[in-house]
PDB file of N, CA and C in Angstrom:
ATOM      1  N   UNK A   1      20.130  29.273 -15.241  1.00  0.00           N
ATOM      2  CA  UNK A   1      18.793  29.581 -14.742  1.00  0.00           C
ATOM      3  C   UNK A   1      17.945  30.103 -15.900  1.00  0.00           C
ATOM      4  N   UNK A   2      16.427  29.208 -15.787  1.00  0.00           N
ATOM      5  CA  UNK A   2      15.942  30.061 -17.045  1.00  0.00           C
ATOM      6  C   UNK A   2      15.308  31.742 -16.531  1.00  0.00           C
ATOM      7  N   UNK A   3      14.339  31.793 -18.005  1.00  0.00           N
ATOM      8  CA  UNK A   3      13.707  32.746 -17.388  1.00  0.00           C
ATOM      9  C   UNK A   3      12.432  32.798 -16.861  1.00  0.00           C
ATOM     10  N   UNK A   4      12.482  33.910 -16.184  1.00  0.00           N
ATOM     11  CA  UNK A   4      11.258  33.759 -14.969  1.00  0.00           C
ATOM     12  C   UNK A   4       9.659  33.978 -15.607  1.00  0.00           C
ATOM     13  N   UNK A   5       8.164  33.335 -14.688  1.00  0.00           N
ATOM     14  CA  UNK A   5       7.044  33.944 -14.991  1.00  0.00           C
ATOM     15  C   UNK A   5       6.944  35.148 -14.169  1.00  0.00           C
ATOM     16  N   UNK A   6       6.402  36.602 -15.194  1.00  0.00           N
ATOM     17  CA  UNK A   6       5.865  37.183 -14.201  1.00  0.00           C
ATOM     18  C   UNK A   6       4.648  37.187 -14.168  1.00  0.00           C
ATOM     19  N   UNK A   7       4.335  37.617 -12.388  1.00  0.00           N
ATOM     20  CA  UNK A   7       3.014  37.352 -12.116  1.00  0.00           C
ATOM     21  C   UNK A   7       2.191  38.781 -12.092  1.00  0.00           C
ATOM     22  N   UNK A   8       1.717  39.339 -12.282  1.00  0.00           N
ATOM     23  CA  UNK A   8       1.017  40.943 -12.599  1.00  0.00           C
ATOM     24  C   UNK A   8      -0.061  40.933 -11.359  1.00  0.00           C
ATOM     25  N   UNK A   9      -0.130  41.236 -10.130  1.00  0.00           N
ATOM     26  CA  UNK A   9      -1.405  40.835  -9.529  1.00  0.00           C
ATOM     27  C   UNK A   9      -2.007  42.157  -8.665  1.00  0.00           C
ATOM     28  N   UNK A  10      -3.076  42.722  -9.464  1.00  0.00           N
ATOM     29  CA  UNK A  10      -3.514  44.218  -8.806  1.00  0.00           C
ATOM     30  C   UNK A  10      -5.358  43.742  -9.149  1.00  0.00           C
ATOM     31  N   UNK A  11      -5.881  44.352  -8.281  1.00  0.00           N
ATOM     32  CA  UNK A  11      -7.775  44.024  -8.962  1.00  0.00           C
ATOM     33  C   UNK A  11      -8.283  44.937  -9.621  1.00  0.00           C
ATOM     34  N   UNK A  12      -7.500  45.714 -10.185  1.00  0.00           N
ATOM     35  CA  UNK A  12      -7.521  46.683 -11.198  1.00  0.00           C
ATOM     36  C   UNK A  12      -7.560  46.371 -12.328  1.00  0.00           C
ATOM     37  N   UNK A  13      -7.864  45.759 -13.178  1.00  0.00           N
ATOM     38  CA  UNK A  13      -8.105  45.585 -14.899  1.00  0.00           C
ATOM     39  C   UNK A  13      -7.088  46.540 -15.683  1.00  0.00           C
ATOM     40  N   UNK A  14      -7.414  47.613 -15.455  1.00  0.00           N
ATOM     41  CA  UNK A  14      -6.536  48.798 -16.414  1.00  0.00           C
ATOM     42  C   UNK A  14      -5.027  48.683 -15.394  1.00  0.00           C
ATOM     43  N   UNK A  15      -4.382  48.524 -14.221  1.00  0.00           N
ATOM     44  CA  UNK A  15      -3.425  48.913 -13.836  1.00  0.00           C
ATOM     45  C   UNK A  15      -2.478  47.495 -14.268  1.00  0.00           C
ATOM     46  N   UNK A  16      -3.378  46.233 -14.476  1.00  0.00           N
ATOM     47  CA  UNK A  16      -2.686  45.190 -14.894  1.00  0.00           C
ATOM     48  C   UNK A  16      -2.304  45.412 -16.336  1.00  0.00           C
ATOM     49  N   UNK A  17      -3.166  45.372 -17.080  1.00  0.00           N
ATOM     50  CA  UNK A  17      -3.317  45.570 -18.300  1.00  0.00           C
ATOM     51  C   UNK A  17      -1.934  46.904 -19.143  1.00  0.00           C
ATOM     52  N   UNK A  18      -1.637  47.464 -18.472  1.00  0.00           N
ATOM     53  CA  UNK A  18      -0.976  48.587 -18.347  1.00  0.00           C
ATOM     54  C   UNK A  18       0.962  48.161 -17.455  1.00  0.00           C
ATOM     55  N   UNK A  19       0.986  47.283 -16.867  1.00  0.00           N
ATOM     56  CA  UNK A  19       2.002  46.587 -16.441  1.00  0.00           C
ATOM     57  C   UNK A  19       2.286  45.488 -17.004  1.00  0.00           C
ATOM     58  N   UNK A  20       1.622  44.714 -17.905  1.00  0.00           N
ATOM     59  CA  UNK A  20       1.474  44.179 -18.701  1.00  0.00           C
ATOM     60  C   UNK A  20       2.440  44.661 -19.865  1.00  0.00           C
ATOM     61  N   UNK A  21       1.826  45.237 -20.387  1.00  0.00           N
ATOM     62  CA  UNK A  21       1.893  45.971 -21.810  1.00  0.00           C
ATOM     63  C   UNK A  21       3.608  46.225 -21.345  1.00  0.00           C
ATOM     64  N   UNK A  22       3.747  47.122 -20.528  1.00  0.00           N
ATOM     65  CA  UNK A  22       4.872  47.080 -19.949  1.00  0.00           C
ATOM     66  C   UNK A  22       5.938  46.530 -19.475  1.00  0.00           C
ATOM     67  N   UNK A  23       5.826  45.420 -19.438  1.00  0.00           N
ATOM     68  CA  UNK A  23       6.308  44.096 -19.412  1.00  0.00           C
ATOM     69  C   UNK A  23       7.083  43.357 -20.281  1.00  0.00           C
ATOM     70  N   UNK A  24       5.783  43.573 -21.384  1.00  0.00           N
ATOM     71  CA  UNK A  24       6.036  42.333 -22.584  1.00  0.00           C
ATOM     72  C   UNK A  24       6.775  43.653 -23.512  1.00  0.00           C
ATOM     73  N   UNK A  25       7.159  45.167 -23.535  1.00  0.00           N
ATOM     74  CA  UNK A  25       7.804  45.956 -24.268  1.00  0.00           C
ATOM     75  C   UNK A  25       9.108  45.432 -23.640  1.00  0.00           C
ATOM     76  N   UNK A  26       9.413  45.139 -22.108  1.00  0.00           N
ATOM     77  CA  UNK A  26      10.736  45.063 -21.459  1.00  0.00           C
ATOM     78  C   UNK A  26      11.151  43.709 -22.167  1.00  0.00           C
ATOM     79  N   UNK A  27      10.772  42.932 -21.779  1.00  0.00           N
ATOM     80  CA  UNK A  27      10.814  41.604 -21.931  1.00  0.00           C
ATOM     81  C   UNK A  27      11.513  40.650 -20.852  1.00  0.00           C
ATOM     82  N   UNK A  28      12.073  39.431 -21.554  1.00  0.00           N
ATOM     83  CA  UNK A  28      13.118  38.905 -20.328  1.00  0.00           C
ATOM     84  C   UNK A  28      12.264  37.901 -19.487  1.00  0.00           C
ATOM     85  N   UNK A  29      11.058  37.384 -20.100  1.00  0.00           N
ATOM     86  CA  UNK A  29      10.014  36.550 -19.097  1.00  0.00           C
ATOM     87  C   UNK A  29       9.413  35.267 -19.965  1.00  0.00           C
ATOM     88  N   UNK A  30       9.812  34.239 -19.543  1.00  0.00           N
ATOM     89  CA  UNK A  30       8.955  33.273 -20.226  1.00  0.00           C
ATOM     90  C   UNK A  30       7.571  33.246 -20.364  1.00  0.00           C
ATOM     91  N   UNK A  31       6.691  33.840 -19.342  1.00  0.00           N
ATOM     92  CA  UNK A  31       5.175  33.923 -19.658  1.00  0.00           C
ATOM     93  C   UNK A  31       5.294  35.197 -18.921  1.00  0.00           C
ATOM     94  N   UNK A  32       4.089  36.160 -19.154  1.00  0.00           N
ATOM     95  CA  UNK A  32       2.995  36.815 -18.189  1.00  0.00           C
ATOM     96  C   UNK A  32       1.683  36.620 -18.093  1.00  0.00           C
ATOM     97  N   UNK A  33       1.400  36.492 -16.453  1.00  0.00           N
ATOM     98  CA  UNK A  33      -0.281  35.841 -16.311  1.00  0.00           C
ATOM     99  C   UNK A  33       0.115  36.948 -15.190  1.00  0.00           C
ATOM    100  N   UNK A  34      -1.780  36.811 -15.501  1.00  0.00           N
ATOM    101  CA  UNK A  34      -2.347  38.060 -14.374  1.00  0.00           C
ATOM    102  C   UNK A  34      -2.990  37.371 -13.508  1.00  0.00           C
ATOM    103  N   UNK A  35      -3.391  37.804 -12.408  1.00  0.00           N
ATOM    104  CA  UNK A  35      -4.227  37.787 -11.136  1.00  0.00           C
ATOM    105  C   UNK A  35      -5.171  38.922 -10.481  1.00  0.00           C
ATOM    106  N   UNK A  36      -6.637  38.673 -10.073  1.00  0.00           N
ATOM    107  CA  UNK A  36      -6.845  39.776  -9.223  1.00  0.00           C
ATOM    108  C   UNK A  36      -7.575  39.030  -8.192  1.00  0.00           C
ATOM    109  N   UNK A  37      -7.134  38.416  -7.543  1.00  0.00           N
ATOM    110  CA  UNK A  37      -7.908  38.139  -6.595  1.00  0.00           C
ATOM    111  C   UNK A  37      -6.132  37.289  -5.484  1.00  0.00           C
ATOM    112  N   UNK A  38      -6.293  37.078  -4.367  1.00  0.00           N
ATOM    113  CA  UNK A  38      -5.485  36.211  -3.739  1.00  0.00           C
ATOM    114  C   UNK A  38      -5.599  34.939  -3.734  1.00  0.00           C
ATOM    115  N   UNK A  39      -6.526  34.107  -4.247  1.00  0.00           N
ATOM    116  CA  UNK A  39      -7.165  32.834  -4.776  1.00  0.00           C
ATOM    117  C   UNK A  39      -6.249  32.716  -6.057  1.00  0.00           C
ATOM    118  N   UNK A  40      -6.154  33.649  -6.618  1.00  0.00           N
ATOM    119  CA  UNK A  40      -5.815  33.494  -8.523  1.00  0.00           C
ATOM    120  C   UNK A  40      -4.235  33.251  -7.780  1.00  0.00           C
ATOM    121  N   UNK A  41      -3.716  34.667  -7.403  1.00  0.00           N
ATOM    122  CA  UNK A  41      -2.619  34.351  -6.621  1.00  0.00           C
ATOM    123  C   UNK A  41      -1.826  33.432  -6.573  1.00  0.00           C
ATOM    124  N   UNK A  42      -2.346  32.609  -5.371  1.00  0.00           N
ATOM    125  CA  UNK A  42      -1.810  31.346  -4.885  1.00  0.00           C
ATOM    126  C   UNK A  42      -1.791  30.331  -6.113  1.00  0.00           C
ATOM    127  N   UNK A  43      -2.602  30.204  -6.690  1.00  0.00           N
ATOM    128  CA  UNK A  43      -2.893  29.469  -7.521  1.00  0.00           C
ATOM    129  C   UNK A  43      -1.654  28.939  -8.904  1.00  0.00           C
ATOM    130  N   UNK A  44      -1.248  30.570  -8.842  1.00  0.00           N
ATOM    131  CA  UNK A  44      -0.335  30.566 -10.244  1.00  0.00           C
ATOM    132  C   UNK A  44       0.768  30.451  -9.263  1.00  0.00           C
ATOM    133  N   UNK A  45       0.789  30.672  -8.372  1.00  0.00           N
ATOM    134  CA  UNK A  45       2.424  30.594  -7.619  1.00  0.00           C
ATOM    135  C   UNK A  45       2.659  29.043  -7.453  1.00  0.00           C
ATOM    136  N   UNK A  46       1.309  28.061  -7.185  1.00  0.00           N
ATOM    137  CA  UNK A  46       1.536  26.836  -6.959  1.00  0.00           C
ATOM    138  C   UNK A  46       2.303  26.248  -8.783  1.00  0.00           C
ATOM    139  N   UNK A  47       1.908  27.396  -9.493  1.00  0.00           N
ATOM    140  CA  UNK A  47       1.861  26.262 -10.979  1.00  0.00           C
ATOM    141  C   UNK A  47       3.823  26.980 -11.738  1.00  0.00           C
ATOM    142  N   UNK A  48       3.612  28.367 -10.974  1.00  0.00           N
ATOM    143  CA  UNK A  48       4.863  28.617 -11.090  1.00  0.00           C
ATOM    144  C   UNK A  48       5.646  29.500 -10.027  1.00  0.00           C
ATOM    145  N   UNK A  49       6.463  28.448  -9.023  1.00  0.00           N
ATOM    146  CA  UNK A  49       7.107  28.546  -7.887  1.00  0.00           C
ATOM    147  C   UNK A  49       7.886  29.639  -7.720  1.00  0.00           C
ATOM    148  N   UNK A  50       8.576  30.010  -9.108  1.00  0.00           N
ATOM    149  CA  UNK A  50       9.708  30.847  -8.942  1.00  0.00           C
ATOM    150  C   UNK A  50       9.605  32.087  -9.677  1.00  0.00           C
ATOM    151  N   UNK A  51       8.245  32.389  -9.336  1.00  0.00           N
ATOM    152  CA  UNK A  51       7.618  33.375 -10.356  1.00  0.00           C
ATOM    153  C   UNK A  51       8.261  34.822  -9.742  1.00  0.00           C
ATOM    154  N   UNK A  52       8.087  36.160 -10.505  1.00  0.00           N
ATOM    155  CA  UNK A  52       8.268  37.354  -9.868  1.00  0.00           C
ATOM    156  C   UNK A  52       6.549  37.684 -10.138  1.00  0.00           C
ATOM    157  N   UNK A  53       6.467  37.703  -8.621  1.00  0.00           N
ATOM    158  CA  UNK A  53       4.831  38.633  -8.675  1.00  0.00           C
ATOM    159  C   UNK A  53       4.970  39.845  -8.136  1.00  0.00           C
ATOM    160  N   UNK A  54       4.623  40.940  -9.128  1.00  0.00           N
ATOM    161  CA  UNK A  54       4.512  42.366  -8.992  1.00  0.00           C
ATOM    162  C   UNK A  54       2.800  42.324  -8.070  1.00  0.00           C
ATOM    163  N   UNK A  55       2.851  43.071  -7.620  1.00  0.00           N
ATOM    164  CA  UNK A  55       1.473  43.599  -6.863  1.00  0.00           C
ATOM    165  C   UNK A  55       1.389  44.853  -6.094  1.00  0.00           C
ATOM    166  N   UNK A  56      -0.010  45.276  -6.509  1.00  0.00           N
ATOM    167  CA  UNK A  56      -0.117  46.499  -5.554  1.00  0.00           C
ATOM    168  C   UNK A  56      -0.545  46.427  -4.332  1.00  0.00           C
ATOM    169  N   UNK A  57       0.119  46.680  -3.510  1.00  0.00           N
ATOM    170  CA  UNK A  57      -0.382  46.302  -1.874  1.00  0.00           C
ATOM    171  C   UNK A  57      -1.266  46.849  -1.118  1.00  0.00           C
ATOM    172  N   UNK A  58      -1.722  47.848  -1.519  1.00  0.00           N
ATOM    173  CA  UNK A  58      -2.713  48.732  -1.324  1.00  0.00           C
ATOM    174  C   UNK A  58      -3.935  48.318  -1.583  1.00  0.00           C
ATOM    175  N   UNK A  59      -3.936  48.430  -2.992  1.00  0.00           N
ATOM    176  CA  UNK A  59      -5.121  47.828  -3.789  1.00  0.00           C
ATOM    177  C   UNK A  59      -5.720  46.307  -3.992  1.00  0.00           C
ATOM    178  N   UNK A  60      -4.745  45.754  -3.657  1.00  0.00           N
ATOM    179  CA  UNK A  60      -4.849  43.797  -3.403  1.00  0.00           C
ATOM    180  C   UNK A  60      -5.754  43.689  -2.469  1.00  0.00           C
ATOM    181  N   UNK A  61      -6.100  44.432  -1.144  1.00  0.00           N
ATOM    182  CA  UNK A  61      -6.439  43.934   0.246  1.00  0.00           C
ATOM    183  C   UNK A  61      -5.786  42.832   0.497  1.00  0.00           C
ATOM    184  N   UNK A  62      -4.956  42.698   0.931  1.00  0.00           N
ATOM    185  CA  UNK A  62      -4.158  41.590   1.368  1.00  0.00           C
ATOM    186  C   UNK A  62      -3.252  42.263   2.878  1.00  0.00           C
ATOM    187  N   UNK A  63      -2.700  41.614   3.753  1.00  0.00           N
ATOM    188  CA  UNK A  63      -2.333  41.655   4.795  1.00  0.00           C
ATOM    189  C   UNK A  63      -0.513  41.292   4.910  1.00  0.00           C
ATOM    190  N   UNK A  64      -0.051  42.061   5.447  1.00  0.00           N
ATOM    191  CA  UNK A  64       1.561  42.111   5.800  1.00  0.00           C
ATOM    192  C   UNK A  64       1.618  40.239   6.300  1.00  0.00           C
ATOM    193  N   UNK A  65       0.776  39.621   7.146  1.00  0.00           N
ATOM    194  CA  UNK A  65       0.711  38.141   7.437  1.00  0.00           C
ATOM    195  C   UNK A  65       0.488  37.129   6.107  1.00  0.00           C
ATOM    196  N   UNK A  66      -0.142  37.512   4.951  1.00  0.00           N
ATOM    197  CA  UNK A  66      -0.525  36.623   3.914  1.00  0.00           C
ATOM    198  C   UNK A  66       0.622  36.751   3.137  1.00  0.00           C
ATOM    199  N   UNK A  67       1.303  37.975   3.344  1.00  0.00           N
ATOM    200  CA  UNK A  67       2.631  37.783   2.044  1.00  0.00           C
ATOM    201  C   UNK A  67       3.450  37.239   2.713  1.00  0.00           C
ATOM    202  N   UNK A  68       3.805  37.417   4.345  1.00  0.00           N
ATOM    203  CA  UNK A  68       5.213  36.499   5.049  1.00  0.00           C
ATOM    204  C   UNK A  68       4.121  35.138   4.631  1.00  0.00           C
ATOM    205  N   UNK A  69       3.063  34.343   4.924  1.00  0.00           N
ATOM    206  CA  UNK A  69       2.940  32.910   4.768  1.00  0.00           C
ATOM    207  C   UNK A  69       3.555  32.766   3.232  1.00  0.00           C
ATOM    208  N   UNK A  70       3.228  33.679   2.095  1.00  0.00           N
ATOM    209  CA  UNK A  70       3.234  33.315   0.741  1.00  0.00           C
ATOM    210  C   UNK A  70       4.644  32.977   0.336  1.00  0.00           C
ATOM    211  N   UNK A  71       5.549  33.904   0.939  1.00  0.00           N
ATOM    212  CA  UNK A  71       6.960  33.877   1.121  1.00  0.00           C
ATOM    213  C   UNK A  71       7.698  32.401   1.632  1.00  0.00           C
ATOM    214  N   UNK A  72       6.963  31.921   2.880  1.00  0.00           N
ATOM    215  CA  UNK A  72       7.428  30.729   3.231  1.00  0.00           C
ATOM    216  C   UNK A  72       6.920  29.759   2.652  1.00  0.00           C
ATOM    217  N   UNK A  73       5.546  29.746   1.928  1.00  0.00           N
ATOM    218  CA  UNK A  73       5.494  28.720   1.220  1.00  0.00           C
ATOM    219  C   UNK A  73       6.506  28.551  -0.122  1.00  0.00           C
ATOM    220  N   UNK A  74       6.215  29.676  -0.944  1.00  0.00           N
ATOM    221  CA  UNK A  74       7.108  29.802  -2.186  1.00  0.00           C
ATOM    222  C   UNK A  74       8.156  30.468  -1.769  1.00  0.00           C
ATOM    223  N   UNK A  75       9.021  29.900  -1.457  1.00  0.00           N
ATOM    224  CA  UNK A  75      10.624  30.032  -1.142  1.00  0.00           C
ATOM    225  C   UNK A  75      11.461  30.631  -2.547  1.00  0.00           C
ATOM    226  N   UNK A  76      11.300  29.933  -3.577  1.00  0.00           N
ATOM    227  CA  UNK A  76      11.776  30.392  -4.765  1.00  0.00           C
ATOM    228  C   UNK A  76      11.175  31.938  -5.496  1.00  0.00           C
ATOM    229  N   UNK A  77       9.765  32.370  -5.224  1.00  0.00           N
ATOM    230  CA  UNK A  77       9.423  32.785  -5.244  1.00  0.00           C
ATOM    231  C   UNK A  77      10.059  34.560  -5.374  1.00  0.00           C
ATOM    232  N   UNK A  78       9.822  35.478  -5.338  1.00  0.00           N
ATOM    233  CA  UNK A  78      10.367  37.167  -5.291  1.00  0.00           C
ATOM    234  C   UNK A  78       8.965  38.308  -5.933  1.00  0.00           C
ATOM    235  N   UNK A  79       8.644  38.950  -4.901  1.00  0.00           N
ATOM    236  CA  UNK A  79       7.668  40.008  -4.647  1.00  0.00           C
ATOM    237  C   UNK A  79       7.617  41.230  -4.608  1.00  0.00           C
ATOM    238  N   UNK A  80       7.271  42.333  -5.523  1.00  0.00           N
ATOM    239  CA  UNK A  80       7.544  43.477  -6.041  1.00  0.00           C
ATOM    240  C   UNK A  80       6.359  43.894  -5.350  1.00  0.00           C
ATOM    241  N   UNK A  81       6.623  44.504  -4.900  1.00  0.00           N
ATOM    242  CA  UNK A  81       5.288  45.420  -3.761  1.00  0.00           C
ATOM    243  C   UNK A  81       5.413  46.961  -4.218  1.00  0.00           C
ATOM    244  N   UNK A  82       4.251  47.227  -4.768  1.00  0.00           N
ATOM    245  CA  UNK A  82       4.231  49.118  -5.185  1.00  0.00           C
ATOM    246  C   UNK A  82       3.159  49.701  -4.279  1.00  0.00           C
ATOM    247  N   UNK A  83       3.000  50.359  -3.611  1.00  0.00           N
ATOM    248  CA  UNK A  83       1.839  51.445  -2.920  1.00  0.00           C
ATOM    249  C   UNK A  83       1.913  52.721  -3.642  1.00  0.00           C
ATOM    250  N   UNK A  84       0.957  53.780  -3.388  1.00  0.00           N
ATOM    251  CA  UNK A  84       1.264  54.838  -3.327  1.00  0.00           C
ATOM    252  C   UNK A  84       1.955  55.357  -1.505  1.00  0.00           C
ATOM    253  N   UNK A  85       0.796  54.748  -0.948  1.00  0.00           N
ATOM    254  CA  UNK A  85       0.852  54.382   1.130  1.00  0.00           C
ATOM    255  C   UNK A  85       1.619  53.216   1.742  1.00  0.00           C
ATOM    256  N   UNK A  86       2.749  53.202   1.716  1.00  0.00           N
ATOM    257  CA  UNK A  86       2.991  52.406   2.432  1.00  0.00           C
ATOM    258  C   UNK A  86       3.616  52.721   3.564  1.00  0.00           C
ATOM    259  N   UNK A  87       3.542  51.763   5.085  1.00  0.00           N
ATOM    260  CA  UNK A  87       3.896  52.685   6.453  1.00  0.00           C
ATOM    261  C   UNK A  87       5.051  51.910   6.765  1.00  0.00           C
ATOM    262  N   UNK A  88       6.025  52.632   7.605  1.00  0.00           N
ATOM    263  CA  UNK A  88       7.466  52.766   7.593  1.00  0.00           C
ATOM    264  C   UNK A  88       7.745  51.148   8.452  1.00  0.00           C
ATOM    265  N   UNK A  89       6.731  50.902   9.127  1.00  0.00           N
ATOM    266  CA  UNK A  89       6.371  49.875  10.137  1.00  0.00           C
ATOM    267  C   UNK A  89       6.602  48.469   8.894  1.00  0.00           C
ATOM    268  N   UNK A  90       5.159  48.774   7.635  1.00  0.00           N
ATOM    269  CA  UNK A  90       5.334  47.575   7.147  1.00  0.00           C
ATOM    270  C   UNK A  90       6.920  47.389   6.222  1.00  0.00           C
ATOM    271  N   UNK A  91       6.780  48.442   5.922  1.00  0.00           N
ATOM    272  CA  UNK A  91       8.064  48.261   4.867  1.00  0.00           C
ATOM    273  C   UNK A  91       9.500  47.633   5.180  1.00  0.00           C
ATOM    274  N   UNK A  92       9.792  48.318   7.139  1.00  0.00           N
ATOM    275  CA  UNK A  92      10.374  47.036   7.532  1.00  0.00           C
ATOM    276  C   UNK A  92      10.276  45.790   7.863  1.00  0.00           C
ATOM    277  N   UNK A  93       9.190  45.545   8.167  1.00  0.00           N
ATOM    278  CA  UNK A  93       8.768  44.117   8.569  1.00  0.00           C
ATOM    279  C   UNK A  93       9.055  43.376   7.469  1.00  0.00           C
ATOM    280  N   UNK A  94       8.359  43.530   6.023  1.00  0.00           N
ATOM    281  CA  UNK A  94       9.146  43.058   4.508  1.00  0.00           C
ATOM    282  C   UNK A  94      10.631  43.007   4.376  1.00  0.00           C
ATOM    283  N   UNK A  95      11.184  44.097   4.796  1.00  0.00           N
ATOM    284  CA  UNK A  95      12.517  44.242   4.508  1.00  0.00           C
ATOM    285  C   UNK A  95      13.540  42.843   4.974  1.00  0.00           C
ATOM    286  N   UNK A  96      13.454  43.283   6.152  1.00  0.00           N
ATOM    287  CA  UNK A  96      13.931  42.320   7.481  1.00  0.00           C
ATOM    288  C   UNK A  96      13.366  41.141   7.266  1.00  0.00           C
ATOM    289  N   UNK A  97      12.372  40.424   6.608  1.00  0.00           N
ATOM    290  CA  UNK A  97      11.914  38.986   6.877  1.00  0.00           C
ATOM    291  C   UNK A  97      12.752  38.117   5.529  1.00  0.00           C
ATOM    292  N   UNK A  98      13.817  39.113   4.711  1.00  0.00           N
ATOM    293  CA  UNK A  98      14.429  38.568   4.095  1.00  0.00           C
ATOM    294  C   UNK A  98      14.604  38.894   2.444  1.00  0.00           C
ATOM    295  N   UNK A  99      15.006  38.228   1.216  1.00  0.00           N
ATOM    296  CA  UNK A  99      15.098  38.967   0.174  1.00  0.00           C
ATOM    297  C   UNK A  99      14.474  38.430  -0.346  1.00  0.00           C
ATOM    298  N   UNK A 100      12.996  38.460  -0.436  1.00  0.00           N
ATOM    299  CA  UNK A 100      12.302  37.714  -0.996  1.00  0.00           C
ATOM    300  C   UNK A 100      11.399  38.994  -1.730  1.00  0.00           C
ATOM    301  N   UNK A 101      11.445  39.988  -0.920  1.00  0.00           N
ATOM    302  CA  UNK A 101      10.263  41.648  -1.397  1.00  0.00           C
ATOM    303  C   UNK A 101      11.592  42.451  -1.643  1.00  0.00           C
ATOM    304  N   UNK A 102      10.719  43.306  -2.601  1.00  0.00           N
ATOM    305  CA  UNK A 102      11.188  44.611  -3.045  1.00  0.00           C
ATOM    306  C   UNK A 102      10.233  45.350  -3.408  1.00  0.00           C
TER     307      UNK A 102
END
């Protein structure tokens, strides 16, 4: 298996930029591309399927329904979800829909 793209996706400028940086010190990734929008999103997931996209779930505006569709579309796919808030409700609903989030 090679190695993976990661996907950085917060609408924050400085919190990407900063996970980033963080990133490329770790290493272990054939590319990093950013996103801030759910348009950019989809977009890079279509161009790389088996990407790891980090995102802040909070700050994305995005919906517990747009990440289960994103999940079933990109199957290969794996989703790093950070909040400061996250509710006990969503965190299982992620959990339970399979190993696709962390």
């Amino acid at each position: 298996m090679g190695m993976k793209t990661l996907l950085l996706i917060d609408n924050q400028d400085i919190t990407r930029e900063g996970m980033k940086t963080v990133a490329g010190r770790i290493g272990g990734f054939a590319a990093i591309k950013e996103a801030g929008s759910q348009s950019e999103l989809t977009g890079l997931l279509v161009d790389n399927p088996n990407a790891v996209a980090v995102l802040d779930y909070t700050l994305f505006d995005t919906s517990a329904e747009y990440l289960l569709i994103l999940q079933e579309r990109f199957k290969e796919a794996h989703f790093v979800l950070f909040s400061d808030n996250l509710s006990e409700d969503f965190i299982r609903r992620m959990v339970f829909s399979g190993t696709s989030f962390s």
